[in-house]
Protein backbone atom coordinates (compact mmCIF):
# COMPACT_ATOMS: atom_id res chain seq x y z
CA UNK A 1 76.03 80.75 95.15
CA UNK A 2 74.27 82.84 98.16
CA UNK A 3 76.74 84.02 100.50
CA UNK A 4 75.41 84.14 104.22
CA UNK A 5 77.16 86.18 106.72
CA UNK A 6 76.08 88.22 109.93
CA UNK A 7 76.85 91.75 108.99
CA UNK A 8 78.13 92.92 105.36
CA UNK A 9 79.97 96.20 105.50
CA UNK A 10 79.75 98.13 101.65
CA UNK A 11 82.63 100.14 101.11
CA UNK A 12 86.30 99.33 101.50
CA UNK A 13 87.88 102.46 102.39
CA UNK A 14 89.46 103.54 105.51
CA UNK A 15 85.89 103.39 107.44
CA UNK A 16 84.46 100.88 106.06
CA UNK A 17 88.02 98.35 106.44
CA UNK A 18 88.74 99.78 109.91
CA UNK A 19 84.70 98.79 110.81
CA UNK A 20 85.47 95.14 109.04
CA UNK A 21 88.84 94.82 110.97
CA UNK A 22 86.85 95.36 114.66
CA UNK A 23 84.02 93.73 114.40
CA UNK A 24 86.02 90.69 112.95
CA UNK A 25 87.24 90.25 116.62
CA UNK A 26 83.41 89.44 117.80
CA UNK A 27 81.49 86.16 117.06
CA UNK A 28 80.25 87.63 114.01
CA UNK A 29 81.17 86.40 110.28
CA UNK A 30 81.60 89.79 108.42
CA UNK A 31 82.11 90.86 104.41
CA UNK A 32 83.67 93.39 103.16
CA UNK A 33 82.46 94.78 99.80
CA UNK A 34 84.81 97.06 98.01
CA UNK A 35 84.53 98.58 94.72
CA UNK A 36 87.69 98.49 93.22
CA UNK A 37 89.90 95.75 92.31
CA UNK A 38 93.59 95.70 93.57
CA UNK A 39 94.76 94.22 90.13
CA UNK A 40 94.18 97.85 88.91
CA UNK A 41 96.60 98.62 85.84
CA UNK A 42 99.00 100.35 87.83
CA UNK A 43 100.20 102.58 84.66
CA UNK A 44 96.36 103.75 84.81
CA UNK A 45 96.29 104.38 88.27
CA UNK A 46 96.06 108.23 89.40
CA UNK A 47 98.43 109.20 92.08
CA UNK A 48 96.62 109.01 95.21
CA UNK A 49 97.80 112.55 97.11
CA UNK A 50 95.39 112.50 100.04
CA UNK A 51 96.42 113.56 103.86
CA UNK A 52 94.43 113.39 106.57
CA UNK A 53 94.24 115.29 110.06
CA UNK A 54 94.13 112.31 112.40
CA UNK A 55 93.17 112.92 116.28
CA UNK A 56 94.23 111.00 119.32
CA UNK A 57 91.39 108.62 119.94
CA UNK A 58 91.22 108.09 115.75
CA UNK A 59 94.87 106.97 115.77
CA UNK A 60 94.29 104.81 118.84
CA UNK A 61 91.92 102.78 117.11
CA UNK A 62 94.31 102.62 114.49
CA UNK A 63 97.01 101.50 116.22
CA UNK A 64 95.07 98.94 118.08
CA UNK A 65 94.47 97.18 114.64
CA UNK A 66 98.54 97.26 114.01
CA UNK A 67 97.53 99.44 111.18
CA UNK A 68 98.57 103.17 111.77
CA UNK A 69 101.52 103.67 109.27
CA UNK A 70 105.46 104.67 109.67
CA UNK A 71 107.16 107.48 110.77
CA UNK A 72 107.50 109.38 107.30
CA UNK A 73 104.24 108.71 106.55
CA UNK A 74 102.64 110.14 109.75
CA UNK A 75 103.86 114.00 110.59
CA UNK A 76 102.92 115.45 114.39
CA UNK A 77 101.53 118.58 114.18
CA UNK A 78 103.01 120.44 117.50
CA UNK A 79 102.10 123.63 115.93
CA UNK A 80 99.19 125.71 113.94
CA UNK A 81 99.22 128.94 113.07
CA UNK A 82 95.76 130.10 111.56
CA UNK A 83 95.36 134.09 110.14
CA UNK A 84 92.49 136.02 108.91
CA UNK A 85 91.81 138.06 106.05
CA UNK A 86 93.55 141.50 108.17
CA UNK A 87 96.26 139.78 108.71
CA UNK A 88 95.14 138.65 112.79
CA UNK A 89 96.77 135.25 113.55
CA UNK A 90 95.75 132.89 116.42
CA UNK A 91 98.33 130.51 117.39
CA UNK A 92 97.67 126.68 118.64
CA UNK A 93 100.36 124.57 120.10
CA UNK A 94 100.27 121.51 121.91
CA UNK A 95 102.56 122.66 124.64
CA UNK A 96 99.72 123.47 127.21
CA UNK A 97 100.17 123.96 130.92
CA UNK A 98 98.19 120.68 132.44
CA UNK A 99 98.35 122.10 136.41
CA UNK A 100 100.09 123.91 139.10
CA UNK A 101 102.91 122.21 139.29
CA UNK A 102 104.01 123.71 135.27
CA UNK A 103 104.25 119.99 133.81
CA UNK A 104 103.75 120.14 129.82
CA UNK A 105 101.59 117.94 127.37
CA UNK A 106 103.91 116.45 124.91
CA UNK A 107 100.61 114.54 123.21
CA UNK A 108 100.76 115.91 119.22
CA UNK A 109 97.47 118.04 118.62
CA UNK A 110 97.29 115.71 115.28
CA UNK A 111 98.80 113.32 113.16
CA UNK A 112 98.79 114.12 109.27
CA UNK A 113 98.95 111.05 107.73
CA UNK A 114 99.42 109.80 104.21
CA UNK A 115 96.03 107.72 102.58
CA UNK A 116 97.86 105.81 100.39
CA UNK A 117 100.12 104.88 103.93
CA UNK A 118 97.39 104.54 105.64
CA UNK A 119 95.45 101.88 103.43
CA UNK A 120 97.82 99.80 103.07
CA UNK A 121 98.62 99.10 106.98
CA UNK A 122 94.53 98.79 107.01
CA UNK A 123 94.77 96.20 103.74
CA UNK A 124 97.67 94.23 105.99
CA UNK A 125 95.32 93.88 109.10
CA UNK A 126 92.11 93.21 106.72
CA UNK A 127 94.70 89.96 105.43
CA UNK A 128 94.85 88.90 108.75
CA UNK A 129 91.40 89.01 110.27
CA UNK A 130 89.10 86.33 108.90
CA UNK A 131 86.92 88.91 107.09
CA UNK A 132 85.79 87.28 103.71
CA UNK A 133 86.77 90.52 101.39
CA UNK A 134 85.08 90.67 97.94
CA UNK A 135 85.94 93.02 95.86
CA UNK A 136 83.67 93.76 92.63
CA UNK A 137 86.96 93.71 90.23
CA UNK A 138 86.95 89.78 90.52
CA UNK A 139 85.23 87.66 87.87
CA UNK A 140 81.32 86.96 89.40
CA UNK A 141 81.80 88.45 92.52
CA UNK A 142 79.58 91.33 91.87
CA UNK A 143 76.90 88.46 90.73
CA UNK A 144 76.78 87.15 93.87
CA UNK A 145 74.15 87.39 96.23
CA UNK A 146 75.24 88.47 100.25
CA UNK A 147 72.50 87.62 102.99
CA UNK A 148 72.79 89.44 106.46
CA UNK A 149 70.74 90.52 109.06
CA UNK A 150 72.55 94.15 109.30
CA UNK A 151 74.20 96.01 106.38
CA UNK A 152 76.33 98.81 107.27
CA UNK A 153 76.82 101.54 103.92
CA UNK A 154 80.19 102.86 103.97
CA UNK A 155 80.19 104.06 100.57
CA UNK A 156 80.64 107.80 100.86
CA UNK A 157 78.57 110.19 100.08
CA UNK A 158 78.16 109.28 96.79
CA UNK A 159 76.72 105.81 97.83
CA UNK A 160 74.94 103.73 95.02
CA UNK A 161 73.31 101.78 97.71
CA UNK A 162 72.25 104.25 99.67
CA UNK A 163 69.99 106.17 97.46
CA UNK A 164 68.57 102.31 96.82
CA UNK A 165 67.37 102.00 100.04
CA UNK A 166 65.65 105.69 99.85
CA UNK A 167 67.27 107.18 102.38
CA UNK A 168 67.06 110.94 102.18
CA UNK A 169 69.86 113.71 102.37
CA UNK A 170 69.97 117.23 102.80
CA UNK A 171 73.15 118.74 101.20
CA UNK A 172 74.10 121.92 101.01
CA UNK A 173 76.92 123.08 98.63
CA UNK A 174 79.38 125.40 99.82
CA UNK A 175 79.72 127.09 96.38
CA UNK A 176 83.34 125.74 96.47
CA UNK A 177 85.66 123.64 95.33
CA UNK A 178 88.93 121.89 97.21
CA UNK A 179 92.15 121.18 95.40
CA UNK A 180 94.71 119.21 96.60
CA UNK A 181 98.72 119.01 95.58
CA UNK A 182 101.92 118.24 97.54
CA UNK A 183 104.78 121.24 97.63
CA UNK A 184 108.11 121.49 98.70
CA UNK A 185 110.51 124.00 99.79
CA UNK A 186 113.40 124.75 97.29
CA UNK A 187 115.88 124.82 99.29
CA UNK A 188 117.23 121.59 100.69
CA UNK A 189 117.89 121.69 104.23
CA UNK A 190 114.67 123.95 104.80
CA UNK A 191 112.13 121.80 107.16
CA UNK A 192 108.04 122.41 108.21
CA UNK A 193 108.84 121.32 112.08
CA UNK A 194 105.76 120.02 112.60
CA UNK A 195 104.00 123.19 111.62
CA UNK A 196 100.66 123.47 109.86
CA UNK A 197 99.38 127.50 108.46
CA UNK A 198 95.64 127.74 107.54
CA UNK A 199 94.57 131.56 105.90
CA UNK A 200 90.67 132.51 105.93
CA UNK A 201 91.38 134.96 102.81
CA UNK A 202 88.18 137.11 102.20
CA UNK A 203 89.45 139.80 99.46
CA UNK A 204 87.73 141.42 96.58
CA UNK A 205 91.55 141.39 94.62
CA UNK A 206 92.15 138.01 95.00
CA UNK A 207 91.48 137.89 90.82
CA UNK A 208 91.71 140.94 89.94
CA UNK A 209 93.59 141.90 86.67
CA UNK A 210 95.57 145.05 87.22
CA UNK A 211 95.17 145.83 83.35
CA UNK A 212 91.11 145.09 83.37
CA UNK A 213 88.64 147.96 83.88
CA UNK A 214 86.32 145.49 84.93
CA UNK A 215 84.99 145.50 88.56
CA UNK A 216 87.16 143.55 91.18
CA UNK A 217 86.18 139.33 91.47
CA UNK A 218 84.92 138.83 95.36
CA UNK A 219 86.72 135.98 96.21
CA UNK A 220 86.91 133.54 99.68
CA UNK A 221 89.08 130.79 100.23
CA UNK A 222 90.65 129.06 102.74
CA UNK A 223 94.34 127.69 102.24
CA UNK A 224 95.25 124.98 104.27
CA UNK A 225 99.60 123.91 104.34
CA UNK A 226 99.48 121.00 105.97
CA UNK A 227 103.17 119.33 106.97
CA UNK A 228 103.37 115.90 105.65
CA UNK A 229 107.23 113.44 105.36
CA UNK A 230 107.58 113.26 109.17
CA UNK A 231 108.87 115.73 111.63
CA UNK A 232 112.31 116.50 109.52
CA UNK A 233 110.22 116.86 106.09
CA UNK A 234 110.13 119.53 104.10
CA UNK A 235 106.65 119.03 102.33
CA UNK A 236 103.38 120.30 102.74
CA UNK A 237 99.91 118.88 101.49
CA UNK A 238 98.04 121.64 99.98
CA UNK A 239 94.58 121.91 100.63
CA UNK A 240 92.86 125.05 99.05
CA UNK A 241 88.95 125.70 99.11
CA UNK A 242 87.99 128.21 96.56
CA UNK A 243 84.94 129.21 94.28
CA UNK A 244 84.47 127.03 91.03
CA UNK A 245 85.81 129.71 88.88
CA UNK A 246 89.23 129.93 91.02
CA UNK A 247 89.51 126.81 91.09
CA UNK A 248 89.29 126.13 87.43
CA UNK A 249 91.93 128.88 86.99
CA UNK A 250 94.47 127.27 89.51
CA UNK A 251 94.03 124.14 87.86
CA UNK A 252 95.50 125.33 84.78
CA UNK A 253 98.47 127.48 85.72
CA UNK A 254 102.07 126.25 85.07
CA UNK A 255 104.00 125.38 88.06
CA UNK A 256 105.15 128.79 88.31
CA UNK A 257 101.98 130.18 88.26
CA UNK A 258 100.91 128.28 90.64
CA UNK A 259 103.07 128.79 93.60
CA UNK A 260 103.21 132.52 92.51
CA UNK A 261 99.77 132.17 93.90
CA UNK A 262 100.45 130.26 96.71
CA UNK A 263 102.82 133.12 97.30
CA UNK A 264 100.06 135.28 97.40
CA UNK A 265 97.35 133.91 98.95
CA UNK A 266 99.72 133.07 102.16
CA UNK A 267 100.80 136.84 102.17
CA UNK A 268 104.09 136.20 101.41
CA UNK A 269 105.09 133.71 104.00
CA UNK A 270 106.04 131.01 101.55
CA UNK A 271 108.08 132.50 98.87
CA UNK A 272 110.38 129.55 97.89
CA UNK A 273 107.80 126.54 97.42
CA UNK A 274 108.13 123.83 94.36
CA UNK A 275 104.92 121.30 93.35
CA UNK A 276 105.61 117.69 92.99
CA UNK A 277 102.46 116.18 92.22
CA UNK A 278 99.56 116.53 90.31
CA UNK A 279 96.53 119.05 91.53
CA UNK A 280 93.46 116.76 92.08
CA UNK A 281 89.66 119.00 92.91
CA UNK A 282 86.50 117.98 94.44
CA UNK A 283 83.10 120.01 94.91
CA UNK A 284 82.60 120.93 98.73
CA UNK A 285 79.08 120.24 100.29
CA UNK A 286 77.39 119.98 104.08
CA UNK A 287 75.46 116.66 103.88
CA UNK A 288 73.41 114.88 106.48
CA UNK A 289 71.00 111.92 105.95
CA UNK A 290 67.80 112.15 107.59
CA UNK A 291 67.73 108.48 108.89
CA UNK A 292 70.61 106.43 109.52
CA UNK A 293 68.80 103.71 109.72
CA UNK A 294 66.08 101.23 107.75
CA UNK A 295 65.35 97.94 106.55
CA UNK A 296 65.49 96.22 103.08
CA UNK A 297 63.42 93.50 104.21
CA UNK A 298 61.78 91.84 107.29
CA UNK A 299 65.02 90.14 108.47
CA UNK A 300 67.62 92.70 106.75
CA UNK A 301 68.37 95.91 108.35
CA UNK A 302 70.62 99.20 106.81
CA UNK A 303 73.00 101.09 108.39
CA UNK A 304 74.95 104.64 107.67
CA UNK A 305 78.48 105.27 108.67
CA UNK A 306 81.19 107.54 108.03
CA UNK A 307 80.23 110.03 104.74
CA UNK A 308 77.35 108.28 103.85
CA UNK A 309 76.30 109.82 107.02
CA UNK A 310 77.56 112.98 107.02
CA UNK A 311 80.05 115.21 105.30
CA UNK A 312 81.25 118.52 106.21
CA UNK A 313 83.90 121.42 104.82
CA UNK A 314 87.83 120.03 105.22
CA UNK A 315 88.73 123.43 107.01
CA UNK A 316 88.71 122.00 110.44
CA UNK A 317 89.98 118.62 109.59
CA UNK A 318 87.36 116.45 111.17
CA UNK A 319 86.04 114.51 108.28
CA UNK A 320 87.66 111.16 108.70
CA UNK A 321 87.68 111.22 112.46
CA UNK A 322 83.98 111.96 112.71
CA UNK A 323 83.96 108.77 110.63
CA UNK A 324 85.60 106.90 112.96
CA UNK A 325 83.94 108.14 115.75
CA UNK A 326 80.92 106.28 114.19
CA UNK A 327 82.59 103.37 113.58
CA UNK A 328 83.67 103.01 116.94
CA UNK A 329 80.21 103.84 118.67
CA UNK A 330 79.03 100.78 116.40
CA UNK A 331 81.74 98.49 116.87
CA UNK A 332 80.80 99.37 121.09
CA UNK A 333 77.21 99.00 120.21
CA UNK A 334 77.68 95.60 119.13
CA UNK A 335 80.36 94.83 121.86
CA UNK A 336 78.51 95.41 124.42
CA UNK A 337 75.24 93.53 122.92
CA UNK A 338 77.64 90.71 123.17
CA UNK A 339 78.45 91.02 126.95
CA UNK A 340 75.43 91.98 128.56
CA UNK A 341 71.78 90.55 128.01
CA UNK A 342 70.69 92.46 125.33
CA UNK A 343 72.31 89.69 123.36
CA UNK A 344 68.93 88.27 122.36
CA UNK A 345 68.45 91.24 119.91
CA UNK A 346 68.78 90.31 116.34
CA UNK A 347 71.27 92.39 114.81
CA UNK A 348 68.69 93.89 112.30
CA UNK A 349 67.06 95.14 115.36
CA UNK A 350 65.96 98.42 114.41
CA UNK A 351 65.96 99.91 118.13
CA UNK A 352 69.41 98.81 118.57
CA UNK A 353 70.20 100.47 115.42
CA UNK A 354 68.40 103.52 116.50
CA UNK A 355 70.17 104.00 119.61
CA UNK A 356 73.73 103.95 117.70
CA UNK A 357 71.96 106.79 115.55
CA UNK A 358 70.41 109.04 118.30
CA UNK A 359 74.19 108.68 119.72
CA UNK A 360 76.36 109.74 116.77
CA UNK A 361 74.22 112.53 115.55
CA UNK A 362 74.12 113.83 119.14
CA UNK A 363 77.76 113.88 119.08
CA UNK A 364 78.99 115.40 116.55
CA UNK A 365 76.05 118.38 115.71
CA UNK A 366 78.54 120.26 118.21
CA UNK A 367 81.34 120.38 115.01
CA UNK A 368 79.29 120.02 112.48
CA UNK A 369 77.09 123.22 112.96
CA UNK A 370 80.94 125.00 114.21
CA UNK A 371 82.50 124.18 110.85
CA UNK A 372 79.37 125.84 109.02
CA UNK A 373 79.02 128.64 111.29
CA UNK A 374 83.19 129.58 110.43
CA UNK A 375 82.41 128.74 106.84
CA UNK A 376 79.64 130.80 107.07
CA UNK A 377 81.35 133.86 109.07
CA UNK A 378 84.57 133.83 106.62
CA UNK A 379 82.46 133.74 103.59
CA UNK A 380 79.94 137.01 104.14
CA UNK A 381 80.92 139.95 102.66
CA UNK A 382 78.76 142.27 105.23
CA UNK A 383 80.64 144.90 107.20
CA UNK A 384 79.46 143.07 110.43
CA UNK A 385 80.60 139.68 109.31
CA UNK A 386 83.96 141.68 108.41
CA UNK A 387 84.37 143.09 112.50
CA UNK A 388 82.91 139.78 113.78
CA UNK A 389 85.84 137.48 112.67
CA UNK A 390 88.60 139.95 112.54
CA UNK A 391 88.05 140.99 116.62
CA UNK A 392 86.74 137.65 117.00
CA UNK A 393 90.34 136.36 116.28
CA UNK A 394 92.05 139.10 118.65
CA UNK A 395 89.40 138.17 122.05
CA UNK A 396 90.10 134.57 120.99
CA UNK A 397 93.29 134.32 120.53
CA UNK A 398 93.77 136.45 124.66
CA UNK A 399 91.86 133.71 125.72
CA UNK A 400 94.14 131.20 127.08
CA UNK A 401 91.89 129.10 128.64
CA UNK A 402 89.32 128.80 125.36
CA UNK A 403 92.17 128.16 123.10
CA UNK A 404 93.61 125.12 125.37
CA UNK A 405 89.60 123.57 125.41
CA UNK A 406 89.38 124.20 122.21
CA UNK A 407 92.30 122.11 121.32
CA UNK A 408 91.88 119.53 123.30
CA UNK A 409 88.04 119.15 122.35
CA UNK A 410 89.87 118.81 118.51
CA UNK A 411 92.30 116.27 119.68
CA UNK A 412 89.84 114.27 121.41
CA UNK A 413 86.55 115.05 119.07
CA UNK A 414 83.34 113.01 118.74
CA UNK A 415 84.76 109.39 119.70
């Protein structure tokens, strides 16, 4: 049997439910698709380790759906400390001096928050809307046919549906790969405060074997510790972009190994560090799809949201709240076609659709081509590239008033 709805949303993850979830409270009947089934074998299931830098505006969408997790699962970062490969350090903090009068900001500059958390305060308010959720693990339900006049692809960027419609992106491999894993401190009653280190490490003895001949490996990486168990935790999420080769090396060290080279590559700082969970990689790419927007059929119209949009390198932290930047401009989009007399469009109205798409891409080129420009800087080799980020770091970082615009354009980014 043909289901008809107004708008089906493909892809149940935090976009696509958070998208469901909203537009649920219009006059619309929405579908979820998802592409797992929650009757997984749990003895199968891989440990889900994922954290994710959440902004202000992101986490008050969030919490407007009664769906931003607990305490322990959501750790304010008050503090980041980011160095360069010579050792220069720029310093963020939230406490920033608002006016005259000396009166602090006590707003976080982000959340890191848990996935697994995260997804299952989304899963709770997807329960209670009336979305009809199908998910492909149930018997026939990936049989069935779905009629509506707008399909929004939240897939990722590996979207199946997607490249069905055609629609054509350019991506650009960084020539790296992330890992993620969870540490700890090994000693008890040692706590992260709140405080998250990033290192841009450009060194050409990164991999070196003292007892080779051979000529030094040029490596780059960036190592991200981010805190994670609430403000009194003492657990980081590791998030460590390296080259392929690196990466397949880390991957395969004993725990001992490993944080010997955690040891390392954070020049020292963290001496006393203990894994508890798995490592888990992924290949690192800058994607963008040339059109947002199409139509499968006369009365059927496409649309792209969240990575199946765009995707860009994790070193800034942006991914998911660029994601939810777009899901908000669509869930406004289709808010205000509601209120005001534009309500006559169809939803498959490609204009409409094209005006959410001239919007988004607009607003987030601004951190999408800053993220590749760092990447970019960090990566190069050249002398130039070498004195460019190194006293780039020192006039930055005596910059009061760039750092505090800076922060707050992170806190507050593309929504």
């Amino acid at each position: 049997m043909a289901l008809n709805v107004d708008i089906c949303i493909r892809g149940g993850g935090i976009v696509g439910t958070t998208l469901a979830v909203l537009l649920s409270r219009l006059q619309l009947r929405v579908a979820l698709i998802s592409n797992s089934s929650p009757t997984t074998n749990q003895s199968t299931r891989v440990e889900d380790i994922r954290a994710y830098a959440i902004n202000a505006k992101s986490k008050s969408i969030l919490e407007s759906l009664n769906a931003w997790p607990g305490e322990s699962a959501c750790t304010e970062v008050r503090q980041m400390q980011v160095l360069s490969d010579s050792g220069e350090m720029i310093e963020f903090s939230n406490s920033l001096q608002l006016n005259a009068l000396n009166t602090q900001d006590s707003t976080p500059m982000s959340w890191i928050v848990e996935v697994p958390a995260l997804e299952a305060e989304l899963a709770k308010a997807l329960s209670l809307s009336n979305v009809q959720h199908i998910t492909h693990g149930y018997a026939g339900a990936e049989l069935q046919e779905i009629h509506a006049p707008l399909t929004v692809i939240c897939e990722g960027s590996k979207s199946t549906t997607q490249q069905a419609v055609h629609s054509f992106t350019e991506r650009i491999s960084y020539g790296q790969v992330a890992l993620a894993t969870h540490v700890k401190f090994k000693d008890p009653h040692a706590k992260h405060r709140g405080v998250a280190y990033q290192w841009f490490n450009n060194s050409s003895a990164l991999n070196t074997n003292e007892n080779s001949n051979s000529e030094p490996t040029k490596e780059f990486e960036i190592l991200a510790f981010l805190p994670i168990g609430g403000r009194e935790g003492n657990t980081f999420a590791i998030v460590w972009s390296t080259t392929v080769e690196r990466n397949a090396a880390l991957n395969h060290l004993s725990d001992a190994d490993f944080t010997d080279e955690l040891r390392k590559s954070s020049k020292e700082f963290f001496k006393d560090l203990v894994p508890v969970s798995a490592k888990q990689s992924w290949p690192l790419a800058l994607s963008s799809a040339k059109n947002w927007c199409g139509v499968f059929s006369p009365k059927e119209s496409w649309v792209l949201c969240g990575d199946s949009a765009h995707s860009v390198h994790p070193l800034s932290g942006m991914g998911l709240n660029l994601g939810l930047g777009d899901v908000w401009a669509l869930y406004e989009l289709l808010l205000s076609k509601e209120k005001v007399n534009t309500s006559w469009r169809p939803l498959n109205d490609l204009r409409m659709l094209r005006d959410y798409e001239r919007q988004r891409k607009l607003a987030i080129l601004p951190y999408v081509q800053f993220i590749d420009k760092i990447q970019l800087l960090f990566a190069s080799d050249y002398p130039l590239a070498r004195l460019l980020r190194n006293k780039g770091f020192k006039t930055f970082n005596a910059l009061g008033a760039l750092k505090e615009w800076t922060i707050r354009k992170a806190m507050q980014a593309a929504l």
